[in-house]
C-alpha atoms as a PDB file:
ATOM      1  CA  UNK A   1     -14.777 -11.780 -21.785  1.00  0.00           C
ATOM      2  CA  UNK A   2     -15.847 -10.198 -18.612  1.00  0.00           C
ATOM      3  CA  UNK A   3     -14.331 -11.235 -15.703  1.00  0.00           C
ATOM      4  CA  UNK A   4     -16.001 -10.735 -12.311  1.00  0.00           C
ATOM      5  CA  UNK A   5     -13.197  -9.878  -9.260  1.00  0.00           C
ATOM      6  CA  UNK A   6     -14.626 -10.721  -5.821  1.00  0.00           C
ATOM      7  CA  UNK A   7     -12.053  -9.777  -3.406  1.00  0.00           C
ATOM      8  CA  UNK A   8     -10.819  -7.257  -1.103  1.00  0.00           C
ATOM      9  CA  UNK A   9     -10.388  -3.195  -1.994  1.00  0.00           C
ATOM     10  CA  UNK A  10      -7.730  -1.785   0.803  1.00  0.00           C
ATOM     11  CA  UNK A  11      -5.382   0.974   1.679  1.00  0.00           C
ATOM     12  CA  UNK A  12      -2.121  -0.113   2.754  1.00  0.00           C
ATOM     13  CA  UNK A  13       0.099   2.383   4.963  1.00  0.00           C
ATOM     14  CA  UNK A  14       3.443   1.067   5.002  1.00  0.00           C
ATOM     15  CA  UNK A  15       5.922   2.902   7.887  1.00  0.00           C
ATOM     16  CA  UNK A  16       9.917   2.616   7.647  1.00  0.00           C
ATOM     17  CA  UNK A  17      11.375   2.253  10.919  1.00  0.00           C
ATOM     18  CA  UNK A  18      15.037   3.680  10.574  1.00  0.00           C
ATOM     19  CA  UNK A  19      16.423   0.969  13.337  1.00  0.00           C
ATOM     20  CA  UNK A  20      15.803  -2.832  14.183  1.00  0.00           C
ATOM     21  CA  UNK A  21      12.658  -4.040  16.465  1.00  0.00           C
ATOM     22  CA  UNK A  22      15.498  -6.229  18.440  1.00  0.00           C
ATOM     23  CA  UNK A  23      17.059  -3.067  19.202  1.00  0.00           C
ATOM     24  CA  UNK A  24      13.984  -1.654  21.238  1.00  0.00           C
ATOM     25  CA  UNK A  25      12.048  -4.577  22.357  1.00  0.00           C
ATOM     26  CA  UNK A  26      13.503  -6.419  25.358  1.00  0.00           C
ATOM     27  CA  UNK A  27      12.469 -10.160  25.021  1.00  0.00           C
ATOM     28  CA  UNK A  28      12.173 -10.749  29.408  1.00  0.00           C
ATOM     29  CA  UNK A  29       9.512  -7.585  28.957  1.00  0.00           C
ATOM     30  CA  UNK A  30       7.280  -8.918  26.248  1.00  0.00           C
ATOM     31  CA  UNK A  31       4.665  -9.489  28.949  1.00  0.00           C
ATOM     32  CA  UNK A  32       4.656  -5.974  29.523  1.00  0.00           C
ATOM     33  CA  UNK A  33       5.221  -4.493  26.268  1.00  0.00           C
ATOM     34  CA  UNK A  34       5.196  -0.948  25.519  1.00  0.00           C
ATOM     35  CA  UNK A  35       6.942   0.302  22.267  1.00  0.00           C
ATOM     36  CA  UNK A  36       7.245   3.264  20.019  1.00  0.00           C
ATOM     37  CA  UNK A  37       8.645   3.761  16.885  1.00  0.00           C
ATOM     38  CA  UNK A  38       9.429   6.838  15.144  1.00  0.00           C
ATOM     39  CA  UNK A  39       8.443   6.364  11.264  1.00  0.00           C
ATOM     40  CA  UNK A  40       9.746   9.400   9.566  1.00  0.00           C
ATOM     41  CA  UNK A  41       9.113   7.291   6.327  1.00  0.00           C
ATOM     42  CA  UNK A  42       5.846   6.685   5.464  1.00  0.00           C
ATOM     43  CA  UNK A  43       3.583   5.783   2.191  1.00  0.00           C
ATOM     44  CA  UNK A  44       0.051   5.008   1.474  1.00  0.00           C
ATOM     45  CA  UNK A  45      -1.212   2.627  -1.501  1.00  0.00           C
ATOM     46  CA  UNK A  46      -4.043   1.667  -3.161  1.00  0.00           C
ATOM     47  CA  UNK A  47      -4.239  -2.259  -2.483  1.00  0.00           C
ATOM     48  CA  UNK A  48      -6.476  -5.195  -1.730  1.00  0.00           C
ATOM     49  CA  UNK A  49      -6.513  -8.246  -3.971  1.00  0.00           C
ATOM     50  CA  UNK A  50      -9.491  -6.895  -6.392  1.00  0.00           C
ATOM     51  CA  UNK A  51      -7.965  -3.869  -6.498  1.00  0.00           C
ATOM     52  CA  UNK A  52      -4.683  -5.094  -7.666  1.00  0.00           C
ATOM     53  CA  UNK A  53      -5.540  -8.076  -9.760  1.00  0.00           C
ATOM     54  CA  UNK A  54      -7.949  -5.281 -11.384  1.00  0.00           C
ATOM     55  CA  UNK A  55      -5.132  -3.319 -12.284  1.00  0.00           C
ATOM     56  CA  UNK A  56      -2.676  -5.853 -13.908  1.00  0.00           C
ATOM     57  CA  UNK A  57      -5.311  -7.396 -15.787  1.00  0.00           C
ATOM     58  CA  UNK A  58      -6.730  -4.030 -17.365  1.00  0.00           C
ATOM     59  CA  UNK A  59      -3.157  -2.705 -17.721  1.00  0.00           C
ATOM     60  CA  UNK A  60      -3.002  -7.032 -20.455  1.00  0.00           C
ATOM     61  CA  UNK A  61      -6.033  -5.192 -22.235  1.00  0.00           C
ATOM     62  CA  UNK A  62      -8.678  -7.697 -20.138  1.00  0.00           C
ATOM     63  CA  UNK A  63     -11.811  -6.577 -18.931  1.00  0.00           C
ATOM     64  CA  UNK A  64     -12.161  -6.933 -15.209  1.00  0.00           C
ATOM     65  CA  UNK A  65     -15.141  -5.886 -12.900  1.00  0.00           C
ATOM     66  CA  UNK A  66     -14.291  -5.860  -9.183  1.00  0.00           C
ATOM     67  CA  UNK A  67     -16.796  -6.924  -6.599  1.00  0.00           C
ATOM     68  CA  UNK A  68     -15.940  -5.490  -3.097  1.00  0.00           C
ATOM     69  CA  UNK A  69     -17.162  -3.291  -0.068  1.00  0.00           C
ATOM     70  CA  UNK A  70     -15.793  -0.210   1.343  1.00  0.00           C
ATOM     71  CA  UNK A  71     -15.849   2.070   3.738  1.00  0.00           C
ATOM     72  CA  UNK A  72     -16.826   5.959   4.216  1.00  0.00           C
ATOM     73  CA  UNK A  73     -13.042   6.679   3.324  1.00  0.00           C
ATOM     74  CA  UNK A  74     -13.108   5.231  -0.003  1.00  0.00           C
ATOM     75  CA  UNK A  75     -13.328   8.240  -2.218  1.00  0.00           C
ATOM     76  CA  UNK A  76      -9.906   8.574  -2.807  1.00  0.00           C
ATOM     77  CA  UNK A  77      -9.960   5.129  -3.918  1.00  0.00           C
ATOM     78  CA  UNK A  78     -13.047   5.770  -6.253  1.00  0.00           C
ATOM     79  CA  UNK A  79     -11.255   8.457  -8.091  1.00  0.00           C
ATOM     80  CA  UNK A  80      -8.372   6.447  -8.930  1.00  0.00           C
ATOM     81  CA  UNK A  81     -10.139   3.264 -10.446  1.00  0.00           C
ATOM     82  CA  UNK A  82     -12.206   6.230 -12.193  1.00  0.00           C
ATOM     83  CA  UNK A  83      -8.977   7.767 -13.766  1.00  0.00           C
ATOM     84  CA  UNK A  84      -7.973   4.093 -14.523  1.00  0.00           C
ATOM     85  CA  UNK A  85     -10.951   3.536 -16.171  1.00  0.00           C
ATOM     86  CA  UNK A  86     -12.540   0.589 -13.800  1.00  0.00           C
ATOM     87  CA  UNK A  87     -15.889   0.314 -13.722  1.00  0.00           C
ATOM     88  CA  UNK A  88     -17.245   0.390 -10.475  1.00  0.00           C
ATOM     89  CA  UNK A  89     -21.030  -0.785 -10.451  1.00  0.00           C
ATOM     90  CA  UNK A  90     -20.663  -3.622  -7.903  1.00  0.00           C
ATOM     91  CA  UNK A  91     -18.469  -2.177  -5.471  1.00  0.00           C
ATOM     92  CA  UNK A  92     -20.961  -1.191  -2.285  1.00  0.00           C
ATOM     93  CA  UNK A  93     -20.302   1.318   0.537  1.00  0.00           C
ATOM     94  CA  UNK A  94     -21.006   0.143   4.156  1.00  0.00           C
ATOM     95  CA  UNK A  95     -21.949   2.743   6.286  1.00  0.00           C
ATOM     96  CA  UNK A  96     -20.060   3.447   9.422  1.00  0.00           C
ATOM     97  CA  UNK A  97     -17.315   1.239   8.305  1.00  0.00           C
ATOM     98  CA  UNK A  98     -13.797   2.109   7.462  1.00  0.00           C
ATOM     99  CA  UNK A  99     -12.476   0.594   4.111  1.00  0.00           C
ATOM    100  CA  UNK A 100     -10.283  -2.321   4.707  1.00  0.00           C
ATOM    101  CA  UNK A 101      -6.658  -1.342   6.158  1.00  0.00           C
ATOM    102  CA  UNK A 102      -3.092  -2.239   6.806  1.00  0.00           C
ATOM    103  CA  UNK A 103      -0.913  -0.992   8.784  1.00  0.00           C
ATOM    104  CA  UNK A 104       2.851  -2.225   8.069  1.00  0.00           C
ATOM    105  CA  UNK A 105       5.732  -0.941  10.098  1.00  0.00           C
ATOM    106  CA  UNK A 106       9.343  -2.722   8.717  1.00  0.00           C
ATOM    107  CA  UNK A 107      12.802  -2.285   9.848  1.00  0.00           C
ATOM    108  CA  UNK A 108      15.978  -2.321   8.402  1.00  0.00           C
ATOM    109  CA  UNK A 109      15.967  -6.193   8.617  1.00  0.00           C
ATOM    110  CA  UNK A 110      12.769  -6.241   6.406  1.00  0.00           C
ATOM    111  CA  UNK A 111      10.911  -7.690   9.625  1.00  0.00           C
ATOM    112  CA  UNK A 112       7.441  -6.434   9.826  1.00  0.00           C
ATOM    113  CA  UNK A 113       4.726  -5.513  12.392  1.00  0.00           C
ATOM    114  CA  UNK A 114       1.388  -5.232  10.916  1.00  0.00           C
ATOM    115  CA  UNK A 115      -2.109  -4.536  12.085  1.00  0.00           C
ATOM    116  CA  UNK A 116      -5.206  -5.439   9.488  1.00  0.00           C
ATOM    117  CA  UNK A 117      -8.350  -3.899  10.149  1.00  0.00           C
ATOM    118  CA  UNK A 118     -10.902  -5.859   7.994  1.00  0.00           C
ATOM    119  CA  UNK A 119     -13.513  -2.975   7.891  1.00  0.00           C
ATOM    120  CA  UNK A 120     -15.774  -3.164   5.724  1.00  0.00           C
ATOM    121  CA  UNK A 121     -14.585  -6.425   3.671  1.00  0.00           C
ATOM    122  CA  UNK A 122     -16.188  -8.188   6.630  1.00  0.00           C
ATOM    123  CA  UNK A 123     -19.288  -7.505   4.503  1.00  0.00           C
ATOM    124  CA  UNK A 124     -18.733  -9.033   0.873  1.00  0.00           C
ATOM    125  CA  UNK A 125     -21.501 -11.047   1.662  1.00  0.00           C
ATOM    126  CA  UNK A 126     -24.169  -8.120   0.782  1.00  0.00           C
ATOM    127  CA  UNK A 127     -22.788  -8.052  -3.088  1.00  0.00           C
ATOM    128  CA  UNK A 128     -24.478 -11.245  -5.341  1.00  0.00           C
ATOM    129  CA  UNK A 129     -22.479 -12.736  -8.114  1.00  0.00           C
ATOM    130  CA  UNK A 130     -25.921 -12.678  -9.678  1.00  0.00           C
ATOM    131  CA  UNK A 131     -25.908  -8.962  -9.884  1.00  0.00           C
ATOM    132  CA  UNK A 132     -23.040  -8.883 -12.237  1.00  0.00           C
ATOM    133  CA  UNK A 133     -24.252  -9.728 -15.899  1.00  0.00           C
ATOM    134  CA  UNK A 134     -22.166 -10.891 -18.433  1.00  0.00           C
ATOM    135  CA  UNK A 135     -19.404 -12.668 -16.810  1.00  0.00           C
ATOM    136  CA  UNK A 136     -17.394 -15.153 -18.267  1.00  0.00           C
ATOM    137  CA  UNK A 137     -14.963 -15.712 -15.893  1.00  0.00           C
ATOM    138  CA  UNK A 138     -14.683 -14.999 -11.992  1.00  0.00           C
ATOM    139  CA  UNK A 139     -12.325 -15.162  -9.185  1.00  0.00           C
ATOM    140  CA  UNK A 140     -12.554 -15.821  -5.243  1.00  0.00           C
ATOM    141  CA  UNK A 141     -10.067 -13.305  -4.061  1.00  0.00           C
ATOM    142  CA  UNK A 142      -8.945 -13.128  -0.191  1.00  0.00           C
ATOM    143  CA  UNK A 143     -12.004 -10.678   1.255  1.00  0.00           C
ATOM    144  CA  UNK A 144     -14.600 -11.280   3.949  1.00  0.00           C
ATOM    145  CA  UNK A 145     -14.979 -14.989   5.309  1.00  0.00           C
ATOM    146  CA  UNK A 146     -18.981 -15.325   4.625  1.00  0.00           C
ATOM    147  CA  UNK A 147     -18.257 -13.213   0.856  1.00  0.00           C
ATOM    148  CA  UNK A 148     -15.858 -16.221  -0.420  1.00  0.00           C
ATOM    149  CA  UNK A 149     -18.289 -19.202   0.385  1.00  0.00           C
ATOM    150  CA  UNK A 150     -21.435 -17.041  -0.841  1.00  0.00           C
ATOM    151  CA  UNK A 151     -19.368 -15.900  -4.050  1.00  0.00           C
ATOM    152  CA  UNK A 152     -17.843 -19.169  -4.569  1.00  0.00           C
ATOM    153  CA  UNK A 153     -21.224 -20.975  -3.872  1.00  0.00           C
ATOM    154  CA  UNK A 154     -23.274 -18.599  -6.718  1.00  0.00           C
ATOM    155  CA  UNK A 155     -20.478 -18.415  -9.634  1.00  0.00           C
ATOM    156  CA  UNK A 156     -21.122 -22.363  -9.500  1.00  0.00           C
ATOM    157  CA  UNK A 157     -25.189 -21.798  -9.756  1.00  0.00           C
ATOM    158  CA  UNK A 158     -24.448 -19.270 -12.319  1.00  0.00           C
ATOM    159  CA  UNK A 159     -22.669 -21.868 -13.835  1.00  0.00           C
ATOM    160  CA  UNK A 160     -19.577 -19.607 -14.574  1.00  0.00           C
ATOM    161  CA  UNK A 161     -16.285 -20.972 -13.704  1.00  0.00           C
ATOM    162  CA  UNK A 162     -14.125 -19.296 -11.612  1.00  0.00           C
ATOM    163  CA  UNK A 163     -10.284 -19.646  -9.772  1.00  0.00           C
ATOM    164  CA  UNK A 164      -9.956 -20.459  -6.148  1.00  0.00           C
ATOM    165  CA  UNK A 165      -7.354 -18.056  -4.471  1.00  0.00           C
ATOM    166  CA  UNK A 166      -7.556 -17.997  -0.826  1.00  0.00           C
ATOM    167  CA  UNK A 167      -4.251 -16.407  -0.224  1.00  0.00           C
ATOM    168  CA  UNK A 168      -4.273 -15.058   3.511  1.00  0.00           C
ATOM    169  CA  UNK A 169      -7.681 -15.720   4.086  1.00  0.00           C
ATOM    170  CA  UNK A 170      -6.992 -19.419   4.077  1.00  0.00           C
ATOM    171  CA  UNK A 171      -6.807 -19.844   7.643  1.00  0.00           C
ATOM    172  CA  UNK A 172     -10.274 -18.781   8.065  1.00  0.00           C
ATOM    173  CA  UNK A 173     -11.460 -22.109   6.868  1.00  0.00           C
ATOM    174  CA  UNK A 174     -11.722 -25.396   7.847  1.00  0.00           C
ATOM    175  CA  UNK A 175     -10.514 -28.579   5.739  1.00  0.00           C
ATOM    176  CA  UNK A 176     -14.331 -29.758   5.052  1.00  0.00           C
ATOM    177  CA  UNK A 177     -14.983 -25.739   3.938  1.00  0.00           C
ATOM    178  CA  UNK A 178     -12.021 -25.840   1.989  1.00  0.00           C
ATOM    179  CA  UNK A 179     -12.637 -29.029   0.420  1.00  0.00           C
ATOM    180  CA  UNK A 180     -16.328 -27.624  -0.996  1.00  0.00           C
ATOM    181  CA  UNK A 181     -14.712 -24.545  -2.180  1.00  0.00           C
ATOM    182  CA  UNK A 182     -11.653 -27.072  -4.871  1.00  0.00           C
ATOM    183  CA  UNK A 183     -15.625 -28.604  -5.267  1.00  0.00           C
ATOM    184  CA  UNK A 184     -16.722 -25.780  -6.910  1.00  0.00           C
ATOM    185  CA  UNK A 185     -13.967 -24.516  -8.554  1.00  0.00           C
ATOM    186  CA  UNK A 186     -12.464 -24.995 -12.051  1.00  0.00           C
ATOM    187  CA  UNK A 187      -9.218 -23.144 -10.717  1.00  0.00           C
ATOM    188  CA  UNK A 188      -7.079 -23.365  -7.615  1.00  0.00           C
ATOM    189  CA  UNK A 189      -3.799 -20.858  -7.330  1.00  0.00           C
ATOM    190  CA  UNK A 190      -1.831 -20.626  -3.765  1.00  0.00           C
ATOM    191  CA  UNK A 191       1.655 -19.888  -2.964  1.00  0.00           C
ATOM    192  CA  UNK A 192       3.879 -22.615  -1.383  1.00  0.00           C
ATOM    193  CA  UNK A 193       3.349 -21.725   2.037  1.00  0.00           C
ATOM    194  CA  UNK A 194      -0.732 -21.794   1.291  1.00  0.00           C
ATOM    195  CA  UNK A 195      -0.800 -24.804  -0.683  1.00  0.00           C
ATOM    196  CA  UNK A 196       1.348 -26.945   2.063  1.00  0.00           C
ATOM    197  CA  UNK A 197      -1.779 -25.220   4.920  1.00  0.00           C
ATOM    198  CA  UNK A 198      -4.145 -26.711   2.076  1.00  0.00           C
ATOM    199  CA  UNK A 199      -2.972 -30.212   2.719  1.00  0.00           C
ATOM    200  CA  UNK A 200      -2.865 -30.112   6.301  1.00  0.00           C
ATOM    201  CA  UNK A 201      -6.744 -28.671   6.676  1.00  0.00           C
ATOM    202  CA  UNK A 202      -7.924 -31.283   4.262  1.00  0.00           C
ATOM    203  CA  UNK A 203      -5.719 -34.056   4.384  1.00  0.00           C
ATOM    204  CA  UNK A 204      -5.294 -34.437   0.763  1.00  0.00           C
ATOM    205  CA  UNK A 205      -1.861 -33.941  -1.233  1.00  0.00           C
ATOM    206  CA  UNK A 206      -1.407 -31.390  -4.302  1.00  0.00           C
ATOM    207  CA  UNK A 207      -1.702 -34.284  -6.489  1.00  0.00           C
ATOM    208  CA  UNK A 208      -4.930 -35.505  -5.474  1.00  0.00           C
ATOM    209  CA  UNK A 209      -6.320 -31.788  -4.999  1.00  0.00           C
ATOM    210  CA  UNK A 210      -5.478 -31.075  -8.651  1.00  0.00           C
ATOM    211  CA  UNK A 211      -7.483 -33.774 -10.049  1.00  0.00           C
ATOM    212  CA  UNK A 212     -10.622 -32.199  -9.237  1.00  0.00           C
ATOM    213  CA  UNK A 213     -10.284 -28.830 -10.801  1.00  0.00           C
ATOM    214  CA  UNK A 214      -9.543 -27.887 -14.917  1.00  0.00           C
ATOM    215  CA  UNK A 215      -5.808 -26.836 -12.765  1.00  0.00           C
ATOM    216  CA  UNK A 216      -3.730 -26.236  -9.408  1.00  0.00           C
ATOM    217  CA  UNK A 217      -1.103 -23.574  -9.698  1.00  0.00           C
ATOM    218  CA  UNK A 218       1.073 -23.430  -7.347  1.00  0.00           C
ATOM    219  CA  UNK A 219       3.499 -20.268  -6.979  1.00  0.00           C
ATOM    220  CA  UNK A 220       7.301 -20.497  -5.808  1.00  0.00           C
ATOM    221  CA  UNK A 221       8.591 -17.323  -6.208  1.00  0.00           C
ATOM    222  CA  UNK A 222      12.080 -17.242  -7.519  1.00  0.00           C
ATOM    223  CA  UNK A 223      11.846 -20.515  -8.394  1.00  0.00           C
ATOM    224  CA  UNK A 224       9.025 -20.186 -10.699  1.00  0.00           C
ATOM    225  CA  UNK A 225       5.707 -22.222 -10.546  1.00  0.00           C
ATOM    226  CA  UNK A 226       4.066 -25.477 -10.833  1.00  0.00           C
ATOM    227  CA  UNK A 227       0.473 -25.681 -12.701  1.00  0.00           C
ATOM    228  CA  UNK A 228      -1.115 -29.354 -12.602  1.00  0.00           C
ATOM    229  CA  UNK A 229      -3.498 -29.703 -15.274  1.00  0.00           C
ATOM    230  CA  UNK A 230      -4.616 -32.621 -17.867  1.00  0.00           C
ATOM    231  CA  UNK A 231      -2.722 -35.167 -15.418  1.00  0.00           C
ATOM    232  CA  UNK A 232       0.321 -33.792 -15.929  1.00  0.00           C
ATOM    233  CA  UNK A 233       3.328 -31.350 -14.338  1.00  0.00           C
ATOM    234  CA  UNK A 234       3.873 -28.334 -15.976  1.00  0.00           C
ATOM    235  CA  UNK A 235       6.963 -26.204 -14.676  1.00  0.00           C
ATOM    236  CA  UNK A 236       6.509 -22.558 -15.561  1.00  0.00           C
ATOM    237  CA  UNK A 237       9.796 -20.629 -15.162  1.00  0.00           C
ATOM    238  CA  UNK A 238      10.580 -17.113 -13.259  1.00  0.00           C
ATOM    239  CA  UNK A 239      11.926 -14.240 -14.841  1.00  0.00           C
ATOM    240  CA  UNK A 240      14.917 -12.298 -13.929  1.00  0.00           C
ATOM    241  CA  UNK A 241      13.438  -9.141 -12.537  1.00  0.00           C
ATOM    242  CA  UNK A 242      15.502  -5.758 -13.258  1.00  0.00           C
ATOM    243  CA  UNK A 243      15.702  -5.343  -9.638  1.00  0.00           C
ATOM    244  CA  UNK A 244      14.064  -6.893  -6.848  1.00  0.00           C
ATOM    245  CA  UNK A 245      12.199  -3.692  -4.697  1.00  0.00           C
ATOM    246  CA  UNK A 246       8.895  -5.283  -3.173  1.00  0.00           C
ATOM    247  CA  UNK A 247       7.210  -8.245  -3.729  1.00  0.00           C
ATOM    248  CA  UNK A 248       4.037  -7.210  -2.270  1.00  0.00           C
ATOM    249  CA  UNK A 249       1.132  -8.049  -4.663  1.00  0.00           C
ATOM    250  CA  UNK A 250       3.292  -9.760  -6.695  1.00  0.00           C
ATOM    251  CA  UNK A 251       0.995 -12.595  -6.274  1.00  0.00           C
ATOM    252  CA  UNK A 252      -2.169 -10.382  -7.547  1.00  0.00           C
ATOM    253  CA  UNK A 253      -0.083  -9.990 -10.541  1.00  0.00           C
ATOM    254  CA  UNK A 254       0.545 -12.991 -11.139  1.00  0.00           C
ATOM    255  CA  UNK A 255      -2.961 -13.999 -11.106  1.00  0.00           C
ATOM    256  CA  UNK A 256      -4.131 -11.317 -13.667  1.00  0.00           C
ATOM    257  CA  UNK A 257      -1.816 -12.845 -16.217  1.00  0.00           C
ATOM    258  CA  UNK A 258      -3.948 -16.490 -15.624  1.00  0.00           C
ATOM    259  CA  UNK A 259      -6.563 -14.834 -15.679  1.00  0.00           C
ATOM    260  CA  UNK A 260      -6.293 -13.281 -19.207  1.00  0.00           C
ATOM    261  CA  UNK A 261      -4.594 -16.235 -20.050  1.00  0.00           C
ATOM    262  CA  UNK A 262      -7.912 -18.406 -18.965  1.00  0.00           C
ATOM    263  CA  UNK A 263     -10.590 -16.107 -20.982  1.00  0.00           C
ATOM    264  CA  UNK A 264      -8.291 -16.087 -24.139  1.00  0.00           C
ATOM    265  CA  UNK A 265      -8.158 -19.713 -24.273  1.00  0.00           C
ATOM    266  CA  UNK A 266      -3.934 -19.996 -24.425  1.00  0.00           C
ATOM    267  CA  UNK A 267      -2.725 -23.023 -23.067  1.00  0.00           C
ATOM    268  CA  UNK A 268      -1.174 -23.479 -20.059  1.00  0.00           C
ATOM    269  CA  UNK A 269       2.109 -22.880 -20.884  1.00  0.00           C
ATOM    270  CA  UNK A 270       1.373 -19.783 -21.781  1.00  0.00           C
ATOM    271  CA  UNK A 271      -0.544 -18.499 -19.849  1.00  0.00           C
ATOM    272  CA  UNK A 272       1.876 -19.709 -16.869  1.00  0.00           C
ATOM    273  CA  UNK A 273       4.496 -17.547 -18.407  1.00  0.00           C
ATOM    274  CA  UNK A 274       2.213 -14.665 -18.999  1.00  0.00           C
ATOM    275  CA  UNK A 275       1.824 -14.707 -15.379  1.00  0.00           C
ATOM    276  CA  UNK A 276       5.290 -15.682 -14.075  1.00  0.00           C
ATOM    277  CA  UNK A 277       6.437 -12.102 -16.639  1.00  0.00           C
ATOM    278  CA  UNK A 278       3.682  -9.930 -14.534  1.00  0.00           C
ATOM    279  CA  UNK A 279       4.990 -11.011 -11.257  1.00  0.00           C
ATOM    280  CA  UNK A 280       8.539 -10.452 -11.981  1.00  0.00           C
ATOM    281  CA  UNK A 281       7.624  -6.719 -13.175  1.00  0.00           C
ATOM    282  CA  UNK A 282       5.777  -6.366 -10.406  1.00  0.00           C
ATOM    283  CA  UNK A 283       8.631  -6.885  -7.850  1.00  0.00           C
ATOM    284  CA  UNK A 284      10.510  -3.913  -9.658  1.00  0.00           C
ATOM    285  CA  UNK A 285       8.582  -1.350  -8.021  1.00  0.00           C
ATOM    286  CA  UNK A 286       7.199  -0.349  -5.239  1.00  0.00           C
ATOM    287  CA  UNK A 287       3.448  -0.883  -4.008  1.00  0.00           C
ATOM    288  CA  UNK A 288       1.261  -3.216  -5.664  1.00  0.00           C
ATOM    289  CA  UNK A 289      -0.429  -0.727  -8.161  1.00  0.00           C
ATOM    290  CA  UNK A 290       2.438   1.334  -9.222  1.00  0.00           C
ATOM    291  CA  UNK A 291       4.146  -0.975 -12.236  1.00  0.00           C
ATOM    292  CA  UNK A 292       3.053  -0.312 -15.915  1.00  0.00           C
ATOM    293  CA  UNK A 293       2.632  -1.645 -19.097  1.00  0.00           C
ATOM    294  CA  UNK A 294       1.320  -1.592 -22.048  1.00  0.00           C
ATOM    295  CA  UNK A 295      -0.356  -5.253 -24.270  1.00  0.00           C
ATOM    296  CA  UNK A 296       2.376  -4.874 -27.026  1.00  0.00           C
ATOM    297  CA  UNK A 297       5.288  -4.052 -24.674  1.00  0.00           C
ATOM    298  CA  UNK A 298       3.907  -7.143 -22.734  1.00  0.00           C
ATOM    299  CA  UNK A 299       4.472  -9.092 -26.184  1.00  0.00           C
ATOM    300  CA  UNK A 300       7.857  -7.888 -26.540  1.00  0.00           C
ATOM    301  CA  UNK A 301       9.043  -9.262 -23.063  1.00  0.00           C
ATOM    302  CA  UNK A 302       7.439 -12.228 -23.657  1.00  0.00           C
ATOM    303  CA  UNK A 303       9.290 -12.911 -26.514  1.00  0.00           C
ATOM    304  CA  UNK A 304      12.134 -12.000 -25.101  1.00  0.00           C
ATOM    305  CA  UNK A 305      12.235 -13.887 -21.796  1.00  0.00           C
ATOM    306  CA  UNK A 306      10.909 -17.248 -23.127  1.00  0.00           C
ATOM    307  CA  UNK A 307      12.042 -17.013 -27.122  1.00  0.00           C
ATOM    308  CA  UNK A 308       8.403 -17.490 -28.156  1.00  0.00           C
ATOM    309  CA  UNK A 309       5.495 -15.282 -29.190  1.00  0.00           C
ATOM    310  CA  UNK A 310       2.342 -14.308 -26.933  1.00  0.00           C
ATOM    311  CA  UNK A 311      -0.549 -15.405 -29.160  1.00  0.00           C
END
């Protein structure tokens, strides 16, 4: 089964700062502040929700096709999904626009400073769900504000379901806009933090949120997850990680596993654990595109973490 990604493609630059911020910024002067850091550490990776979820779920044997925008700078990008082997038919160039970017500086107390130019995600809303053929299965990724209400609006007309994840784009939207998009849905997956911003904007709990989607999966890092589906409470446990290194896109990972999990028809234990094992060996390395696998050494783990076979 296809599965159409509609989310953000981004290069992340992350900058080691070989001190602590409290050291250099002098809290009766933040009105006037004026810092520099030397970063003689520095890294650039491929990121962006589409991109990574892309890359977990073709690395499980799926069949992912990301829709996104970029910028002019995006060639570098467009040979690696090319060497990976990821189509790229529906991802558009905008003209004069960079491709979407961060820029994280971090300490030595793992604080961060970070800058996010939005580029040219700001305009998802030029690609059409419609222009995708043979999808299955879909996704509403964090990417431009009017992209996620088009995208979400047309997988419903298509008629194809599709999983709610508004990660850090969350904030964006109201509860009423938030509210149509759990309408539309047959999925819903946030983090704690997200899910407890969910029930503030629209005034509803988990519980009653969940009984209007197929399921509401809710991530707790270390401390697994939660997926409410069929009226009931499923707690999906975390695996041990061989080392804990960076957790960023752990959370794209994660999602690739329900999202194989979803177009192979496992249940929902299953499929919880598929993705709980993908975020743990994400956290192992560093970036969000740099951890791999192969489907039978994915089978292996499995077993081996939750004493049962992946179908």
């Amino acid at each position: 089964m296809r599965t159409l990604i509609c989310g953000s493609i981004a290069y992340d630059t992350i900058m080691v700062f070989g001190d602590h911020f409290k050291n250099h910024i002098l809290p009766d002067q933040i009105h006037i502040l004026n810092v520099a850091f030397l970063v003689p550490d520095m890294r650039r990776e491929f990121g962006g929700c589409a991109g990574n979820i892309a890359y977990s779920l073709k690395l499980l044997g799926g069949d992912p096709l990301i829709m996104a925008t970029v910028g002019e700078d995006h060639q570098p990008y467009a040979y690696r999904l090319e060497k990976l082997r990821l189509p790229q038919d529906h991802i558009r160039k905008i003209d004069d626009s960079f491709t979407a970017q961060a820029f994280i500086t971090t300490d030595l107390d793992d604080n961060q400073i970070t800058a996010f130019h939005p580029g040219a995600m700001s305009f998802s809303h030029h690609n059409h769900v419609a222009d995708a053929h043979d999808v299955g299965l879909g996704i509403v990724a964090p990417d431009g504000r009017d992209g996620m209400i088009q995208h979400a609006r047309e997988f419903a007309e298509a008629g194809v379901p599709f999983v709610f994840d508004p990660g850090q784009g969350l904030p964006m939207f109201n509860g009423d806009e938030l509210l149509e998009f759990i309408r539309l849905a047959e999925y819903v997956a946030t983090n704690d933090y997200e899910a407890k911003l969910l029930q503030e904007r629209t005034g509803k709990s988990v519980s009653e949120l969940s009984r209007q989607v197929k399921a509401f999966v809710l991530t707790q890092g270390a401390h697994g997850s939660l997926i409410f589906a069929d009226g009931k409470e499923l707690k999906i446990p975390s695996v041990p990680p061989a080392q804990v290194v960076d957790p960023t896109g752990c959370g794209d990972a994660y999602r690739a596993g329900l999202l194989y999990g979803i177009a192979n028809g496992y249940d929902w234990k299953i499929t919880g654990r598929l993705a709980s094992l993908l975020g743990s060996i994400k956290i192992a390395q560093r970036g969000p595109q740099n951890h791999e696998f192969t489907r039978d050494g994915i089978a292996e783990r499995f077993a081996e973490a939750f004493d049962m076979a992946l179908p």
